[in-house]
C-alpha atoms as a PDB file:
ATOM      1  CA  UNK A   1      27.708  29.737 -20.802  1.00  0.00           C
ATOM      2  CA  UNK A   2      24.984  31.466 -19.097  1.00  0.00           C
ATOM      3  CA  UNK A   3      26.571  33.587 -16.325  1.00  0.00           C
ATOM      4  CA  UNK A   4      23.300  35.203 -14.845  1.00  0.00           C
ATOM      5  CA  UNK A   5      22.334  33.975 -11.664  1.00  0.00           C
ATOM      6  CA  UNK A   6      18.394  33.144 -11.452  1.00  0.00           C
ATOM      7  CA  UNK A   7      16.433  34.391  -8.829  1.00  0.00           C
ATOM      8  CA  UNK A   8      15.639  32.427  -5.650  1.00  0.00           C
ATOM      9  CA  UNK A   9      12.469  30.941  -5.675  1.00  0.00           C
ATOM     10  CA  UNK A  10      11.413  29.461  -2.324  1.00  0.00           C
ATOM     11  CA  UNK A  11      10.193  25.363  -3.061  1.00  0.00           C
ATOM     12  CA  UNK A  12       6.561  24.704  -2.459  1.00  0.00           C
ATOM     13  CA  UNK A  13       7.286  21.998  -0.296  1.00  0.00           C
ATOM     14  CA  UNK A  14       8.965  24.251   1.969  1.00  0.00           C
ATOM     15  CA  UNK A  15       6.220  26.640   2.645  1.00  0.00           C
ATOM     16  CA  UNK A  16       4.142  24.116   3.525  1.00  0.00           C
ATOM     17  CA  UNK A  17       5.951  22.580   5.752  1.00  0.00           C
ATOM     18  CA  UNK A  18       4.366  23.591   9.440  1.00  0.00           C
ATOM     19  CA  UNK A  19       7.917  23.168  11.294  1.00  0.00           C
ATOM     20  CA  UNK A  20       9.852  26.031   9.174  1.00  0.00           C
ATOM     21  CA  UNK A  21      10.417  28.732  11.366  1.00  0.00           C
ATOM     22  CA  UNK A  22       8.462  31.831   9.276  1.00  0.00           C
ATOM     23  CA  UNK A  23      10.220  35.196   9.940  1.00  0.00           C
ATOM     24  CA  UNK A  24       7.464  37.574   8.871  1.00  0.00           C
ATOM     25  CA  UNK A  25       5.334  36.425  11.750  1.00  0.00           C
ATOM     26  CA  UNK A  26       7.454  35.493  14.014  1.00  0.00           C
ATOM     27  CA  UNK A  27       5.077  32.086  14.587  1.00  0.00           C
ATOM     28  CA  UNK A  28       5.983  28.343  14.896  1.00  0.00           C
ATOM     29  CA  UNK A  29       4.065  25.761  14.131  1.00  0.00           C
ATOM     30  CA  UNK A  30       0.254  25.746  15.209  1.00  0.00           C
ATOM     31  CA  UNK A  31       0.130  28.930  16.198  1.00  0.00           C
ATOM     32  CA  UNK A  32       0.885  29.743  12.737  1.00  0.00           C
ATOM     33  CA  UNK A  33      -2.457  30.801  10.080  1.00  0.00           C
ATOM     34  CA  UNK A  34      -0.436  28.738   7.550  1.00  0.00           C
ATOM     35  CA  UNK A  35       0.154  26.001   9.895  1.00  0.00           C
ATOM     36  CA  UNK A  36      -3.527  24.626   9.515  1.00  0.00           C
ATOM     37  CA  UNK A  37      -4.051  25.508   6.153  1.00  0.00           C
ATOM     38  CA  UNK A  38      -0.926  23.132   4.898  1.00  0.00           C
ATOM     39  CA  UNK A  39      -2.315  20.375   7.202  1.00  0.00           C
ATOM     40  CA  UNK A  40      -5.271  20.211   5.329  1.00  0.00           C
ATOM     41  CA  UNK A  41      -4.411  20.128   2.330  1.00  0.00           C
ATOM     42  CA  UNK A  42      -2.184  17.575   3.464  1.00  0.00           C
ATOM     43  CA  UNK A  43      -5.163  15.512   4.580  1.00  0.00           C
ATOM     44  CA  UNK A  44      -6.718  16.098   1.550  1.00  0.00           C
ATOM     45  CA  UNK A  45      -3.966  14.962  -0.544  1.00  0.00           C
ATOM     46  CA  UNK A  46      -3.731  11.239   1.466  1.00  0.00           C
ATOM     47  CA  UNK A  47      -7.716  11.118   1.159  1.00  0.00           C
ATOM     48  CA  UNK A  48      -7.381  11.515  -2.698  1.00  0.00           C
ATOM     49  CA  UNK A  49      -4.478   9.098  -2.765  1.00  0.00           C
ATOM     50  CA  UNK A  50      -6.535   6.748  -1.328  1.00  0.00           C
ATOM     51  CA  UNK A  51      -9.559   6.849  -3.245  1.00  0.00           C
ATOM     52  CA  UNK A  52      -7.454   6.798  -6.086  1.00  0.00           C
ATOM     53  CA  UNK A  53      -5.883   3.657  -4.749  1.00  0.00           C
ATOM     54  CA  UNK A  54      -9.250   2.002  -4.463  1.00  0.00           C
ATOM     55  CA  UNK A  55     -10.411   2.851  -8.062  1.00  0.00           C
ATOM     56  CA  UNK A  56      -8.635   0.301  -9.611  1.00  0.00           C
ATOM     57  CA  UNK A  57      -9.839  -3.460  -9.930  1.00  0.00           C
ATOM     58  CA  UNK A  58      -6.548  -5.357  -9.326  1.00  0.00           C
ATOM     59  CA  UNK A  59      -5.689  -2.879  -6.247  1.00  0.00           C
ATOM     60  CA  UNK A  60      -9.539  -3.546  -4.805  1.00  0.00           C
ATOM     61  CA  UNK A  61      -8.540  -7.370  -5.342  1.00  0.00           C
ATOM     62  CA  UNK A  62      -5.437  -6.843  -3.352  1.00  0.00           C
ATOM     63  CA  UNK A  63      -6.498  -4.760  -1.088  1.00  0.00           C
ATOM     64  CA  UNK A  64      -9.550  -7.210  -0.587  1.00  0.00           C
ATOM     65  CA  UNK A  65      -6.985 -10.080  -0.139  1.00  0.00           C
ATOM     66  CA  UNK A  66      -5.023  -8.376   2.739  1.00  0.00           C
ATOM     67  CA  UNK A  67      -8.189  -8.502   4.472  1.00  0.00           C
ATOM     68  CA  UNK A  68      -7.102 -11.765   5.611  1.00  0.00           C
ATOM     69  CA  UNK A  69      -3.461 -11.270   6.808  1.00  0.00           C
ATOM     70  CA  UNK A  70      -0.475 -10.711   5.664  1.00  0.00           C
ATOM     71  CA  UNK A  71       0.576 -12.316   2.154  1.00  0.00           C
ATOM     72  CA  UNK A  72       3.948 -12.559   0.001  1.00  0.00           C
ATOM     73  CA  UNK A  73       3.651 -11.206  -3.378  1.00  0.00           C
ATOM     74  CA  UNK A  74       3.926 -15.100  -4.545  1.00  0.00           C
ATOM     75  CA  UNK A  75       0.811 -15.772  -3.240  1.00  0.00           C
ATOM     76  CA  UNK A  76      -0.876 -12.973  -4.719  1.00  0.00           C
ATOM     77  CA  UNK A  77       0.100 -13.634  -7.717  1.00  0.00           C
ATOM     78  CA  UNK A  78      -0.852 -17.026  -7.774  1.00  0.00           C
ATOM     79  CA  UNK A  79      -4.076 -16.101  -6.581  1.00  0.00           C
ATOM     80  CA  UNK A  80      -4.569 -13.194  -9.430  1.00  0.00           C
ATOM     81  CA  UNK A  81      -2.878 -15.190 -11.986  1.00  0.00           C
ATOM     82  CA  UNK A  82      -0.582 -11.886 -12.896  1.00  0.00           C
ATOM     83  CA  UNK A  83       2.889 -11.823 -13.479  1.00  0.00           C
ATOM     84  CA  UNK A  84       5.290 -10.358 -10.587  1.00  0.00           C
ATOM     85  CA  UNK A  85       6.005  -6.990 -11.941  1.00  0.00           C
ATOM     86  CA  UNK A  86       2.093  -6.199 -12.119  1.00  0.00           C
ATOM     87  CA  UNK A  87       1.447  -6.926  -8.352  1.00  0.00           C
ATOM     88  CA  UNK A  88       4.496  -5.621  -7.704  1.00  0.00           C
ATOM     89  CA  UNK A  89       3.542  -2.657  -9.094  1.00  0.00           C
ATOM     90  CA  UNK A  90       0.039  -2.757  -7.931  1.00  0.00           C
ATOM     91  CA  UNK A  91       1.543  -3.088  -4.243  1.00  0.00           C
ATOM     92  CA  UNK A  92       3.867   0.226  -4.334  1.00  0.00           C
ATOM     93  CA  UNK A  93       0.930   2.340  -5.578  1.00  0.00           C
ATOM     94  CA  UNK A  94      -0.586   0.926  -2.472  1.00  0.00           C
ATOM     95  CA  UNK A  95       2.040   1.278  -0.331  1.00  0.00           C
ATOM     96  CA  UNK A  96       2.700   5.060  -1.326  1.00  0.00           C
ATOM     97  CA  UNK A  97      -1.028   5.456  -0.761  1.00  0.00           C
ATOM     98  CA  UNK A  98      -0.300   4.580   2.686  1.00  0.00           C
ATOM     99  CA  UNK A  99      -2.761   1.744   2.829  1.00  0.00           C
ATOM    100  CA  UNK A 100      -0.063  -1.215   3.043  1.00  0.00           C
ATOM    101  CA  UNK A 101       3.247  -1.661   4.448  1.00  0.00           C
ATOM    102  CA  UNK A 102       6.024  -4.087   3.636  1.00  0.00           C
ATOM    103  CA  UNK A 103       8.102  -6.601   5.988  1.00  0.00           C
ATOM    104  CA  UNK A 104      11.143  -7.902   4.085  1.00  0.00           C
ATOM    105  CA  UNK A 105      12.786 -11.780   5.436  1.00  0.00           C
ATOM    106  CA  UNK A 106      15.620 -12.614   2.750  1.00  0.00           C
ATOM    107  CA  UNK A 107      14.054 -11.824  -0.903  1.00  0.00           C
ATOM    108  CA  UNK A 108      10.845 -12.286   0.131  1.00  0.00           C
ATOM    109  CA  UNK A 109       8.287  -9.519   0.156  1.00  0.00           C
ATOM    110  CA  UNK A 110       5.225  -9.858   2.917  1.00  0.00           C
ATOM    111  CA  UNK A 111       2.644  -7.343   2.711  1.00  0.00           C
ATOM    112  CA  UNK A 112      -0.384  -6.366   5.053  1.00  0.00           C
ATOM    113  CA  UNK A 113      -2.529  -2.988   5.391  1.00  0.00           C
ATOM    114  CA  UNK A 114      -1.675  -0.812   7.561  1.00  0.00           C
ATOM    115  CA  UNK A 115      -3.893   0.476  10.780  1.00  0.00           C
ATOM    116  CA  UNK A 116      -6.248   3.170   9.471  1.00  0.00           C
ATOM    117  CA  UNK A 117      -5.379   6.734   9.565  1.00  0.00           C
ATOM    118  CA  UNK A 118      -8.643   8.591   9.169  1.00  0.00           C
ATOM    119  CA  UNK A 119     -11.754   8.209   9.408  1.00  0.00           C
ATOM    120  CA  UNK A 120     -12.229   7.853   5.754  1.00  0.00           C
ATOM    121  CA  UNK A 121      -9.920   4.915   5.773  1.00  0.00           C
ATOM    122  CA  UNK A 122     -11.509   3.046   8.088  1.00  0.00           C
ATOM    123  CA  UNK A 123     -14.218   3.356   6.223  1.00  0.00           C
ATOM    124  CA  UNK A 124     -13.342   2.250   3.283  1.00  0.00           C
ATOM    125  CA  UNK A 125     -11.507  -1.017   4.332  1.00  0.00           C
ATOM    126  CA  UNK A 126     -15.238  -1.790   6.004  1.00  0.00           C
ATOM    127  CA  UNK A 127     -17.144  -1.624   3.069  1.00  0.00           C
ATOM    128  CA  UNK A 128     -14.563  -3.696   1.129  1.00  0.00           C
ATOM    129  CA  UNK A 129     -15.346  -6.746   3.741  1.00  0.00           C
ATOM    130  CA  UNK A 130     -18.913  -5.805   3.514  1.00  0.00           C
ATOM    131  CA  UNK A 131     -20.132  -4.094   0.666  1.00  0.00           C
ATOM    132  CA  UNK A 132     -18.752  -6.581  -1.772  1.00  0.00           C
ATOM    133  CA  UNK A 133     -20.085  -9.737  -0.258  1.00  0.00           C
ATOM    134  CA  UNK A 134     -21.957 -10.495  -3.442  1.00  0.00           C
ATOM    135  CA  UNK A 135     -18.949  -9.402  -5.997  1.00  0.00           C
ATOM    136  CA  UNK A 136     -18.587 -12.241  -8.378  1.00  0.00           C
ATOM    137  CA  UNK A 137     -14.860 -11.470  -9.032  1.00  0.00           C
ATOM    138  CA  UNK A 138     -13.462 -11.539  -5.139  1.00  0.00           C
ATOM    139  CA  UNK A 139     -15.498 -14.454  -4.356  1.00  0.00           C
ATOM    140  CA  UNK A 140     -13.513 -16.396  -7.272  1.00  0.00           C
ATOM    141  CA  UNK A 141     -10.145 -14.736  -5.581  1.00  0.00           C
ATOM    142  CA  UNK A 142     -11.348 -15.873  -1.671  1.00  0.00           C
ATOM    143  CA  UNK A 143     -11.894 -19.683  -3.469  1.00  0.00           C
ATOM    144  CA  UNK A 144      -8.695 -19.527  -5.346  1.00  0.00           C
ATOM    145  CA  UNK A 145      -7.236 -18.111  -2.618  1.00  0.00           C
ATOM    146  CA  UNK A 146      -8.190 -21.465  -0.019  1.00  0.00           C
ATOM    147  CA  UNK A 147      -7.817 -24.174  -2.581  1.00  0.00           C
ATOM    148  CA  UNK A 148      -4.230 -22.157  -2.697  1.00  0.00           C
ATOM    149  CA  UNK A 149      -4.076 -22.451   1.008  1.00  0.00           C
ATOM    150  CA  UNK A 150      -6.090 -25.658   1.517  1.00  0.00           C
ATOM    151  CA  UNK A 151      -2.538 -27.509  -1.421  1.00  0.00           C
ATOM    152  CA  UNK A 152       0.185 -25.611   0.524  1.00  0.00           C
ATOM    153  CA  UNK A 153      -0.943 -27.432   4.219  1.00  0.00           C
ATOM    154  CA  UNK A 154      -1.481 -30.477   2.341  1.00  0.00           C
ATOM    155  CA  UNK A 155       1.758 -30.512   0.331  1.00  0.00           C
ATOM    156  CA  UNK A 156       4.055 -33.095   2.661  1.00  0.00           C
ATOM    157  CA  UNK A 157       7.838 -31.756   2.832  1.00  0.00           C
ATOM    158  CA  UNK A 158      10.070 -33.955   0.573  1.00  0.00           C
ATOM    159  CA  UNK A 159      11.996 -35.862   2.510  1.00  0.00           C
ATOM    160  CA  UNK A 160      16.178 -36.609   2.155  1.00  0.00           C
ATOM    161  CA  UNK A 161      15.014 -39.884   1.012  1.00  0.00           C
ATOM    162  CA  UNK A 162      13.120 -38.110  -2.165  1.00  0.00           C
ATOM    163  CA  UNK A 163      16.171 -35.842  -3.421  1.00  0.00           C
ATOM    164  CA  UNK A 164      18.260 -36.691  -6.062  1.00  0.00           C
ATOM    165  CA  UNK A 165      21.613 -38.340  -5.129  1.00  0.00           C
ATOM    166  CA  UNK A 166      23.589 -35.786  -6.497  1.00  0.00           C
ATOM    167  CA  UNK A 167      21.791 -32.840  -4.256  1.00  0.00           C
ATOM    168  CA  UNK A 168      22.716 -35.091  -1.024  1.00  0.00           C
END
């Protein structure tokens, strides 16, 4: 057993955080050199996030999707055609991107983007409603996606009447 004690290294994550109180200079916060510094690179970091986010196909056809409101993950998938645990996994690299959020009612999953943070962002979600007007692929999805719609309104609700006896 290794009694040696290792050195203390201070975490990464703490020097960059602004709020630390930074005894060498006796600063806090903005008035801090460091304090702007860590802020961009922290702005840099959710840019790249995001661009990584749109650089995939399925994520663009999600993202695309959302455009219209707020969906469950059964809908995407139906609308996709890909198994649960591929949009599922699809919608946390999204989420930790920052560009959707979740909204939980019983074991169902509802997703929509979030507002725009930047600048970047914002432009980003515009060109996915208008840049890919002509993409082949997301105007199959927007079809799919209202013949989806257009079966669900037209669906009746079963009746008592239509149950099995044994479920009554």
């Amino acid at each position: 057993m290794n009694t040696k004690a290792k050195p203390y290294r201070t975490h990464k994550a703490v020097l960059s955080n602004p709020w630390v109180t930074f005894v060498d200079n006796g600063l806090r916060g903005p008035q801090d050199p460091r304090f702007s510094a860590s802020h961009k690179e922290r702005d840099m970091e959710e840019i790249v996030r995001q661009f990584k986010a749109f650089s995939d196909e399925t994520r663009l056809r999600i993202l695309h999707l959302l455009l219209k409101g707020e969906l469950c993950i059964c809908e995407l998938m139906d609308v996709l055609e890909l198994t649960q645990s591929k949009v599922s996994r699809h919608m946390a690299y999204l989420k930790n991107a920052g560009l959707v959020k979740d909204r939980r009612e019983g074991v169902w999953a509802y997703y929509s983007l979030t507002e725009p943070r930047n600048k970047i962002h914002t432009s980003q979600l515009r060109c996915l409603a208008e840049c890919f007007e002509g993409n082949e692929v997301l105007k199959r999805d927007d079809e799919r996606f209202e013949s989806l719609r257009q079966e669900k309104t037209q669906t009746p609700a079963e009746s008592p009447e239509d149950l099995p006896i044994e479920l009554l």
